[in-house]
Protein backbone atom coordinates (compact mmCIF):
# COMPACT_ATOMS: atom_id res chain seq x y z
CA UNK A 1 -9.30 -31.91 -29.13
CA UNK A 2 -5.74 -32.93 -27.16
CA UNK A 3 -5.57 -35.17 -24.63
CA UNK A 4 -5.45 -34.58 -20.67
CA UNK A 5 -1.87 -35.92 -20.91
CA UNK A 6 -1.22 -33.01 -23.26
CA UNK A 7 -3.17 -30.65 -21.19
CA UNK A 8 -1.30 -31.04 -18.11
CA UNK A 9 2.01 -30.88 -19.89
CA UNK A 10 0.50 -27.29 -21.13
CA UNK A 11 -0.69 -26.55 -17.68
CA UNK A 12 3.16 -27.33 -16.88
CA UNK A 13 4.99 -25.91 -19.22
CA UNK A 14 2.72 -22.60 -18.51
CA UNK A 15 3.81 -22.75 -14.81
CA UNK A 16 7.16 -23.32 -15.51
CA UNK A 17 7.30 -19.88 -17.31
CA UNK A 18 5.00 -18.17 -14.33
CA UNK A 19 8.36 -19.99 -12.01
CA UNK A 20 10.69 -18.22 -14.27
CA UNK A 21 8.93 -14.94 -14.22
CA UNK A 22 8.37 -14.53 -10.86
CA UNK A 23 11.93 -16.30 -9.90
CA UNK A 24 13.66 -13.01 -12.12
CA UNK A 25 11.50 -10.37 -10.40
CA UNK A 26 11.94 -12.15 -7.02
CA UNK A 27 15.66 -11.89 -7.35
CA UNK A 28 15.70 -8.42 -9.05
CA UNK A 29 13.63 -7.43 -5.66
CA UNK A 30 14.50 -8.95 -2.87
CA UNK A 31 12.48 -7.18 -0.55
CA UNK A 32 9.24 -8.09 -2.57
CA UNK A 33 7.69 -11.13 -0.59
CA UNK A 34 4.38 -11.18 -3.23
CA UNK A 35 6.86 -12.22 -5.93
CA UNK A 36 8.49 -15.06 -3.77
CA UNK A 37 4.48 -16.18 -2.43
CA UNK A 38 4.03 -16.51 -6.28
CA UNK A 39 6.86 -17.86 -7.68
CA UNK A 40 6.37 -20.68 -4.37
CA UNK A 41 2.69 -21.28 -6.06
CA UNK A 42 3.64 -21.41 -9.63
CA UNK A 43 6.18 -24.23 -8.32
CA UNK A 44 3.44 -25.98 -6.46
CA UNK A 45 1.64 -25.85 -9.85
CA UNK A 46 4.39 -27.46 -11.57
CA UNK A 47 4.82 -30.05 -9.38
CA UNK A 48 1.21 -31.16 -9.40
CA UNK A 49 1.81 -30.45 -13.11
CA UNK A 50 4.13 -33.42 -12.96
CA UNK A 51 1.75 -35.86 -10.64
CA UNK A 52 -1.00 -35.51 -13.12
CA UNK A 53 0.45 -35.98 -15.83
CA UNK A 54 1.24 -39.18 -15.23
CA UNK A 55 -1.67 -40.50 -13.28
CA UNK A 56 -2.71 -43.02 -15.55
CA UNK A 57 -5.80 -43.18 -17.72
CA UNK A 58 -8.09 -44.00 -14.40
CA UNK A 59 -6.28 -41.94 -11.73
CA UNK A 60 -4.10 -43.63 -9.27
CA UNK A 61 -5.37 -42.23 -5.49
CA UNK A 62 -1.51 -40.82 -4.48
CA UNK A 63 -1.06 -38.82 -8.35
CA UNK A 64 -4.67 -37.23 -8.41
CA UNK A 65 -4.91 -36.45 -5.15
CA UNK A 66 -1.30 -35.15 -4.88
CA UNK A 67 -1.39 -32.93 -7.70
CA UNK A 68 -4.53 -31.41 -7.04
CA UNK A 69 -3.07 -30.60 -3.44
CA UNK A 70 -0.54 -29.15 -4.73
CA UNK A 71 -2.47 -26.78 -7.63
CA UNK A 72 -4.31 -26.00 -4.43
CA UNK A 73 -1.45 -25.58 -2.66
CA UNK A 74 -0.08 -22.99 -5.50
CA UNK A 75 -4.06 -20.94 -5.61
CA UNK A 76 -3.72 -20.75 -1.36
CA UNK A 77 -0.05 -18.98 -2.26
CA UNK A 78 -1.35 -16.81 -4.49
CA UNK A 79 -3.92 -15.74 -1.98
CA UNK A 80 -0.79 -15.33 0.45
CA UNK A 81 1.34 -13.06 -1.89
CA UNK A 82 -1.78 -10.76 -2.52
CA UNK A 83 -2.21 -10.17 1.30
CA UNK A 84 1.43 -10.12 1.34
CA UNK A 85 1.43 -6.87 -1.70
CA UNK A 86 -0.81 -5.36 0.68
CA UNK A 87 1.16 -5.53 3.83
CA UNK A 88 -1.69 -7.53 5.27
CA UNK A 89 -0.95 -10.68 7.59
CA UNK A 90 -0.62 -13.60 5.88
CA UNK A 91 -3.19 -16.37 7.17
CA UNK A 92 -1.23 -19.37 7.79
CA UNK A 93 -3.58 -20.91 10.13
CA UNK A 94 -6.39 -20.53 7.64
CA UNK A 95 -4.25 -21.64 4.70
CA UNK A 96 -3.19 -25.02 6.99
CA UNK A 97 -6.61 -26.19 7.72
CA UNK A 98 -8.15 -25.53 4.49
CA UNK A 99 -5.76 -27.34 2.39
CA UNK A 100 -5.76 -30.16 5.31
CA UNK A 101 -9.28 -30.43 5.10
CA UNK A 102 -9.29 -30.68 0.98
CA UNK A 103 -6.85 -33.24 0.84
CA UNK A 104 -9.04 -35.09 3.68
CA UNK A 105 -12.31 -34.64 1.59
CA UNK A 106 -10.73 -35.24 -1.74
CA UNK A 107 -9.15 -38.67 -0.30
CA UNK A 108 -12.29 -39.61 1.53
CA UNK A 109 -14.18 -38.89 -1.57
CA UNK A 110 -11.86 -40.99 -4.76
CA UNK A 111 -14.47 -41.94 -6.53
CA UNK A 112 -15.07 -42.77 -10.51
CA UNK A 113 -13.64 -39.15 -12.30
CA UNK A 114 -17.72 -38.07 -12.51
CA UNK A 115 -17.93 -38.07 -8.34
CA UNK A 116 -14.59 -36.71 -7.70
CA UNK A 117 -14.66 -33.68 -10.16
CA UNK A 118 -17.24 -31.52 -8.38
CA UNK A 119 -15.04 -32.25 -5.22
CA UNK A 120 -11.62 -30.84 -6.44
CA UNK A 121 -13.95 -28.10 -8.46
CA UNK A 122 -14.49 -26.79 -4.88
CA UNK A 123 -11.21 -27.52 -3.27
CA UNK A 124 -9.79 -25.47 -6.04
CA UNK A 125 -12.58 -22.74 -6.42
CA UNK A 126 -12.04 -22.04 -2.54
CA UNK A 127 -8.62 -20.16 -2.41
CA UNK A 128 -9.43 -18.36 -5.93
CA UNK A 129 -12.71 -17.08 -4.35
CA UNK A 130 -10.61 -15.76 -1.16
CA UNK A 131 -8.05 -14.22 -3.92
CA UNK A 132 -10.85 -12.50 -5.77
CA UNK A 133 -12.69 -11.19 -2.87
CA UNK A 134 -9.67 -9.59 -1.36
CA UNK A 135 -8.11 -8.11 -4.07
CA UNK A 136 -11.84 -6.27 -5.26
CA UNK A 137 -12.28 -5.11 -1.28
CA UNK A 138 -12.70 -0.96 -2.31
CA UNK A 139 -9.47 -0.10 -0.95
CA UNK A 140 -7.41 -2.47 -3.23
CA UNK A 141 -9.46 -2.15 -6.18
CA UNK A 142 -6.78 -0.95 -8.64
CA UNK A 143 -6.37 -1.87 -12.24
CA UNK A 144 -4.55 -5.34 -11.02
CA UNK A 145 -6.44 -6.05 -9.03
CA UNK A 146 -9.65 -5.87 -11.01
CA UNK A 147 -7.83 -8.17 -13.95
CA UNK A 148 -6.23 -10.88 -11.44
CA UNK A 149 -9.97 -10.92 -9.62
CA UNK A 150 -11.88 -10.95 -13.06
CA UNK A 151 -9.70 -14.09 -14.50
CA UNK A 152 -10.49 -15.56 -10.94
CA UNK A 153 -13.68 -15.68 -11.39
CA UNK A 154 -13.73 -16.85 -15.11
CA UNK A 155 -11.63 -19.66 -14.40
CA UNK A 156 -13.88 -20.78 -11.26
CA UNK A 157 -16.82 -20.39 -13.72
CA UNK A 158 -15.45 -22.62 -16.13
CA UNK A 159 -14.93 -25.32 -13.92
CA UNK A 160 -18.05 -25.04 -11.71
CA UNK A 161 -19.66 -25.34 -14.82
CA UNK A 162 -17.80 -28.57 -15.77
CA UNK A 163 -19.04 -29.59 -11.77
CA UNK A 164 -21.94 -29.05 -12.69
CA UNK A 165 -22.92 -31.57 -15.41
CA UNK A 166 -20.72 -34.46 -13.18
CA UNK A 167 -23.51 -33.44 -10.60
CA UNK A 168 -26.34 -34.48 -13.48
CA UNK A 169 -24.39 -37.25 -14.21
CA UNK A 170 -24.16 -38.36 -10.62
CA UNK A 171 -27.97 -37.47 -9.84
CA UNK A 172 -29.32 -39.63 -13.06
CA UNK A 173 -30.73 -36.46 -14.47
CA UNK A 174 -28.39 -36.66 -17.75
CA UNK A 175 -26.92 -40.17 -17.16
CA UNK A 176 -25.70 -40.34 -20.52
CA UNK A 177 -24.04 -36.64 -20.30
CA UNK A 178 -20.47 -36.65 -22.27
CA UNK A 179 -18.46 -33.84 -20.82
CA UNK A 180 -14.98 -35.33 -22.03
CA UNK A 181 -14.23 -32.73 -24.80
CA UNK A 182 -16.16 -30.10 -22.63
CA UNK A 183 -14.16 -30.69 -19.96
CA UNK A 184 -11.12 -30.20 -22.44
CA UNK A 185 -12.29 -26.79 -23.46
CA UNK A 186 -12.48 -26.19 -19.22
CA UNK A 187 -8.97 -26.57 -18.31
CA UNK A 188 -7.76 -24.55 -21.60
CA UNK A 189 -9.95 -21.93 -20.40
CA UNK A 190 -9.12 -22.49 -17.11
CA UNK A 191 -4.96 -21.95 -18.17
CA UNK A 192 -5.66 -18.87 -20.20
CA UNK A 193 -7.36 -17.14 -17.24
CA UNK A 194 -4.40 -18.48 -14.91
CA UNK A 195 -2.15 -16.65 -17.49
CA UNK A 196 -4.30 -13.64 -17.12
CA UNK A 197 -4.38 -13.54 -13.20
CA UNK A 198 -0.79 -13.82 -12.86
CA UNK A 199 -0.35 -10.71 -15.76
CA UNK A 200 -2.93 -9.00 -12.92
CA UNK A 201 -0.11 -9.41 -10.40
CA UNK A 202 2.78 -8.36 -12.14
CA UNK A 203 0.23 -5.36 -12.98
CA UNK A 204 -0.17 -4.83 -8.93
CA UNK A 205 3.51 -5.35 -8.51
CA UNK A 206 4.15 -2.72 -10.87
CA UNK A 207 2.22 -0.36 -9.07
CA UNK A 208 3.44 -1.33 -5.56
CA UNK A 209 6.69 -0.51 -6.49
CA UNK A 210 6.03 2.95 -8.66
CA UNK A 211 4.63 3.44 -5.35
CA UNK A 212 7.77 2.87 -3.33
CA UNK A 213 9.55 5.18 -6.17
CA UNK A 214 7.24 7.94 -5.41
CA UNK A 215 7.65 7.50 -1.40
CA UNK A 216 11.39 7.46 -1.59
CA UNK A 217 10.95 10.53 -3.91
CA UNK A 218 8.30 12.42 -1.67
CA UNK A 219 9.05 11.33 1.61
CA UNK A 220 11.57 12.22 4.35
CA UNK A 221 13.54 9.29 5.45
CA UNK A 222 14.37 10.16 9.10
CA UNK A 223 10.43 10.83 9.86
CA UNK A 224 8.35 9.33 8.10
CA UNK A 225 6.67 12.54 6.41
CA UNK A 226 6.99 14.74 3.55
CA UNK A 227 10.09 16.44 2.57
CA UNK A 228 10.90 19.69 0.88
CA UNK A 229 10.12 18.14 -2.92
CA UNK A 230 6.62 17.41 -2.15
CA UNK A 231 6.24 20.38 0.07
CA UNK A 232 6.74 22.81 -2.35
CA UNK A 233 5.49 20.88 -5.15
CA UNK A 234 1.89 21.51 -3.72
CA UNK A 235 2.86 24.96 -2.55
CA UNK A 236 3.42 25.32 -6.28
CA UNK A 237 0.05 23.69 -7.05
CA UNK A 238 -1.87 25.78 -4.83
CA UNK A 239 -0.72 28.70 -5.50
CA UNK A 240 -1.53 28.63 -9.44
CA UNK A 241 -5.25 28.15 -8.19
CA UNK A 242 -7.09 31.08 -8.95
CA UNK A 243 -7.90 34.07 -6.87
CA UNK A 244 -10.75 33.86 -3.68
CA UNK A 245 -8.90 30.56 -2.59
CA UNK A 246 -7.18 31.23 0.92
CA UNK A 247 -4.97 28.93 2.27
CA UNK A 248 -2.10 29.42 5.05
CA UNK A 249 1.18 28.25 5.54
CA UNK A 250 3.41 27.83 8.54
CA UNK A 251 7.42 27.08 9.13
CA UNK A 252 8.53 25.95 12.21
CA UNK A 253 12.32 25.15 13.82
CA UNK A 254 12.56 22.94 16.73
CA UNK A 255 14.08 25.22 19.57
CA UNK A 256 17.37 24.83 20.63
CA UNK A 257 17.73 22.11 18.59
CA UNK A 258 21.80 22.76 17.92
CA UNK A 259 21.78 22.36 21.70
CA UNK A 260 20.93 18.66 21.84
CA UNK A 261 22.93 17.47 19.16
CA UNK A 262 26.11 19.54 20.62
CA UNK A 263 25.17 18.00 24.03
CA UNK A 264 23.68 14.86 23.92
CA UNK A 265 24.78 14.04 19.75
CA UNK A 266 22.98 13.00 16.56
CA UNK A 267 21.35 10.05 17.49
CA UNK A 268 19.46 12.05 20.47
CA UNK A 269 18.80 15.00 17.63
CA UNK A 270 17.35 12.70 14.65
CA UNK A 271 15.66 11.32 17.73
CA UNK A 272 14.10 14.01 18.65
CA UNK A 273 13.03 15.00 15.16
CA UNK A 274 10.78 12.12 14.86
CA UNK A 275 9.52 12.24 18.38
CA UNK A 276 8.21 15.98 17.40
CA UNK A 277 7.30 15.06 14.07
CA UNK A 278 5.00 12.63 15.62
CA UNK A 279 3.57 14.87 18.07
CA UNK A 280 2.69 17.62 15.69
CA UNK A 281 1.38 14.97 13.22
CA UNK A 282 -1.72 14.36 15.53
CA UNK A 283 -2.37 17.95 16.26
CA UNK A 284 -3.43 18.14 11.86
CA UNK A 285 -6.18 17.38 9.94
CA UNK A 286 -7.02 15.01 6.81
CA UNK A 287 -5.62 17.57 3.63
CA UNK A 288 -2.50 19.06 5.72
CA UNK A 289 0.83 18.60 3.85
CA UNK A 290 3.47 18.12 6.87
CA UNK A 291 6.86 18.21 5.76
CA UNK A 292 10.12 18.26 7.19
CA UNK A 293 11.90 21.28 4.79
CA UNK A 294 15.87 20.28 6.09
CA UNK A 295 17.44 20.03 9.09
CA UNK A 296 15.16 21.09 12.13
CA UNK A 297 12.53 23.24 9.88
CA UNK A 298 9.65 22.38 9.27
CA UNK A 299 6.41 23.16 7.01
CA UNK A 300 3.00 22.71 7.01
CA UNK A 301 0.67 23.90 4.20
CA UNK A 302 -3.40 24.55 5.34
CA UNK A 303 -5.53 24.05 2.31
CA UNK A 304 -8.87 26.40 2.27
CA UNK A 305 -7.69 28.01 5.80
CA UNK A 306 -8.52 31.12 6.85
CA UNK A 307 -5.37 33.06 9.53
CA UNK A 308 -8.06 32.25 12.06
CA UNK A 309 -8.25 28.91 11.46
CA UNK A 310 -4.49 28.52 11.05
CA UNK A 311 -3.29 30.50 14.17
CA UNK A 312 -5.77 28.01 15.91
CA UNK A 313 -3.63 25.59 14.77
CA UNK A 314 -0.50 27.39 15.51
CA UNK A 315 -1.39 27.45 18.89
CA UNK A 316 -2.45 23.73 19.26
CA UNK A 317 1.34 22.50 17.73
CA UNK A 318 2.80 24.58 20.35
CA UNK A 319 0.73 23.16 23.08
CA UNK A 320 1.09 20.12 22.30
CA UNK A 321 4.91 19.93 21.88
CA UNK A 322 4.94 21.57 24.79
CA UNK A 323 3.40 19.26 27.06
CA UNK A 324 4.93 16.42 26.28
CA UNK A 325 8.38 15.36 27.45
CA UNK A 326 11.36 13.99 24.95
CA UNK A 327 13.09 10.87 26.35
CA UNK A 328 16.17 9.72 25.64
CA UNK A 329 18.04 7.30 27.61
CA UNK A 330 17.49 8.18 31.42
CA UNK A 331 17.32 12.06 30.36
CA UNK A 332 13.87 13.33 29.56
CA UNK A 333 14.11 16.90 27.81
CA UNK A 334 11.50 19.66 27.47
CA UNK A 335 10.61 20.33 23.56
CA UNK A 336 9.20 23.85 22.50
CA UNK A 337 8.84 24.60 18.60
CA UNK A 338 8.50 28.48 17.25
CA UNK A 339 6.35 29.18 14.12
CA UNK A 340 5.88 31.89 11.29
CA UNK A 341 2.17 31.86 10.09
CA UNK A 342 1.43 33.02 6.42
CA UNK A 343 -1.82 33.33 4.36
CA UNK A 344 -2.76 34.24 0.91
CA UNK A 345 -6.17 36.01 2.07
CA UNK A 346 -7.21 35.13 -1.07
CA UNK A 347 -5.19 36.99 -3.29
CA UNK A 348 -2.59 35.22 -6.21
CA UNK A 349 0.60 35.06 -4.35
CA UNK A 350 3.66 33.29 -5.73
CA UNK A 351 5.42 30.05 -3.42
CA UNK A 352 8.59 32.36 -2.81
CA UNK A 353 6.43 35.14 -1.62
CA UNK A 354 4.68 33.27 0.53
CA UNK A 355 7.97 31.28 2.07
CA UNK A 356 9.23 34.79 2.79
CA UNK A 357 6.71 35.71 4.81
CA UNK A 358 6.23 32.77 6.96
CA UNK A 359 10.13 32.79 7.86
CA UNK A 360 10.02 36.74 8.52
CA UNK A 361 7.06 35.58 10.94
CA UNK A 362 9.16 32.59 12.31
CA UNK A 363 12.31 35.26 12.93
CA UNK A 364 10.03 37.62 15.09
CA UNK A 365 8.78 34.44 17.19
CA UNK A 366 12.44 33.37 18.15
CA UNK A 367 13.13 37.22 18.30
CA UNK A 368 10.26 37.50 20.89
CA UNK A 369 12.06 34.66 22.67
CA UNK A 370 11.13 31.33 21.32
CA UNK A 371 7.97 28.81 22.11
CA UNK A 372 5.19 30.37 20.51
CA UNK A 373 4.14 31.59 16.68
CA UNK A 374 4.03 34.58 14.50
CA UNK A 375 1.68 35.84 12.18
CA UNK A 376 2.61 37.98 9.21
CA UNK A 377 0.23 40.32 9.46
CA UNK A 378 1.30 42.80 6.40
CA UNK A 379 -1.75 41.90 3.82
CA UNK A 380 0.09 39.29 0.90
CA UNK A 381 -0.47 40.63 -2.55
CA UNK A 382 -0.08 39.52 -5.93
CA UNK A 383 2.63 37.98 -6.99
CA UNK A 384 3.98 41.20 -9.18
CA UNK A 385 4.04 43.14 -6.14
CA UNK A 386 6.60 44.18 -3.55
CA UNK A 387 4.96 42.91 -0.39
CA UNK A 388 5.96 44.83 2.94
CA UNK A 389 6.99 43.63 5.69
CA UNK A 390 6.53 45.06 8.49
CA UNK A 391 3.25 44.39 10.98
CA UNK A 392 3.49 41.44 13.22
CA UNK A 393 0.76 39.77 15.52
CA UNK A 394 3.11 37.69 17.97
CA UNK A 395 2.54 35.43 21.07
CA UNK A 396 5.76 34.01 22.62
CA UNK A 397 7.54 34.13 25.87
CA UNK A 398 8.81 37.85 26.45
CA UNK A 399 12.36 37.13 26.93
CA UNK A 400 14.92 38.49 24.76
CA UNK A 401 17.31 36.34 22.41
């Protein structure tokens, strides 16, 4: 069985490669604060690495309690670039006065190695307990997170367990209790699981950043929502379902949007993109796909909708936009949006079919005069059909463009 000298030059060496690790994807991306939180900790690690390994055969006070401050130190960071993956605040307070307070207990309490173990046990069992518990909340509970949370656990296990025979020792239940190779076996158990919660992150920070891909990919940049890609991706989707599914679709241009930009320029136009965008946004349900489709137009795809349900909708975007006012700078300008309504009544009806109608719908609202919506009233039929367009059910100011 090696040595504790040994040991801790394993526990630094493994560090040292966590540092290098997490010092590459830190620099590769820049924007990811996890990987700096965790290449910070896995430097803590060394360092207290360093200060036991050279503690002496006894424990000098300043090495042992040192390095264990700073392997806490490193298990607190880990719990801070975990919050930090998340986008969740990172709890310096909390992180301050913990560590303070284990460095004030483990001082207060340098004892012979059998009293002092179940102390730094705890002090290090803390911030890996805080760690596991966040990352298996339900919301979080991805494949990382299950592995980082798992080796948490094992490696708390391992040493509580270690803790635990000190505490016979110290009670005079098992006076004679020899836990030197045992607690050996502990800290190489202890390393392997360390190696296995940082592979957890690096599993999470793969995610988090397929993630981003997929946002940048699916996502408009100017508001916030989906763009064309997506949009017709699930118009794709849904349409393949099989017949007696109904669903509805609407398209809708910002009015007079050329206006503003000619007027008052692009800033005030993108501006007033993402001020409707917003608006509309709360007027939807849980299921909607909202999508900005280029320019001013806009589309929004109603799963299992009936046209009822979807000119009820229709009506409650316009309202909405309508009542509130646009501000930019000291001007404050009126918004109105016009709509073309679509559905498949339940019938197989291909994306371009269904796009056609809802813009021939949007046409005869701005033909009407703007500010209102359109439904396409001509029944949509299959896909290998010519559909007709013709009928119209319209509500709209009755001026004349």
């Amino acid at each position: 069985m090696p040595d504790f000298f040994t040991l801790y030059l394993v526990v630094l060496l493994l560090n040292l490669s966590h540092c290098l690790i997490w010092g590459l994807i830190a620099y590769r991306y820049s924007d990811l604060r996890a990987a700096r939180f965790w290449l910070a900790g896995s430097g803590a690690c060394v360092v207290g690495g360093i200060a036991l390994s050279v503690q002496g055969e006894n424990g000098l006070l300043l090495n042992t309690v040192a390095g264990n401050g700073f392997i806490i130190l490193g298990f607190y960071l880990n719990w801070c670039g975990a919050r930090s993956l998340h986008g969740d605040k990172v709890e310096w307070t909390h992180v301050s006065y913990l560590l303070g307070g284990s460095i004030l207990v483990m001082l207060a309490t340098f004892h012979p190695w059998y009293g002092r173990n179940p102390v730094y046990t705890l002090a290090q069992s803390l911030p890996l307990a805080l760690t596991a518990l966040y990352l298996m909340r339900p919301c979080r509970r991805d494949l990382g997170a299950v592995i980082a949370s798992t080796a948490m656990v094992v490696g708390g296990l391992s040493h509580w367990i270690i803790a635990g025979g000190n505490m016979l020792i110290i009670t005079g239940l098992r006076p004679n209790l020899q836990l030197y190779q045992a607690a050996s076996i502990d800290l190489l158990v202890f390393l392997f699981a360390a190696i296995i919660w940082n592979f957890g992150f690096l599993i999470c920070t793969v995610d988090r950043l397929q993630t981003e891909i997929e946002q940048l990919a699916n996502e408009d940049e100017l508001t916030g929502i989906a763009n064309r890609r997506m949009f017709m991706n699930r118009l794709t989707e849904i349409c393949k379902k099989r017949e007696g599914v109904n669903f509805s679709m609407l398209l809708f241009d910002l009015d007079r949007f050329k206006a503003i930009n000619d007027k008052h320029g692009h800033a005030a136009g993108d501006a007033a993109l993402k001020y409707a965008a917003a608006v509309i946004k709360k007027q939807l349900r849980p299921g909607d796909v909202f999508a900005r489709l280029g320019g001013d137009e806009f589309g929004l795809l109603l799963p299992t909708t009936t046209v009822a349900e979807a000119t009820a909708i229709a009506k409650r975007i316009v309202s909405a936009v309508k009542a509130t006012t646009f501000s930019w700078g000291s001007l404050e300008l009126g918004l109105t949006v016009s709509i073309g309504i679509a559905s498949s009544k339940g019938s197989m009806i291909s994306p371009e079919t269904l796009m056609e109608s809802a813009d021939c719908a949007l046409y005869e609202t701005k033909r009407r005069g703007r500010d209102g919506y359109s439904l396409f009233a001509a029944p949509l039929e299959p896909a290998s059909n010519i559909v007709r367009l013709g009928d119209f059910s319209s509500t709209g100011s009755a001026a004349r463009t």
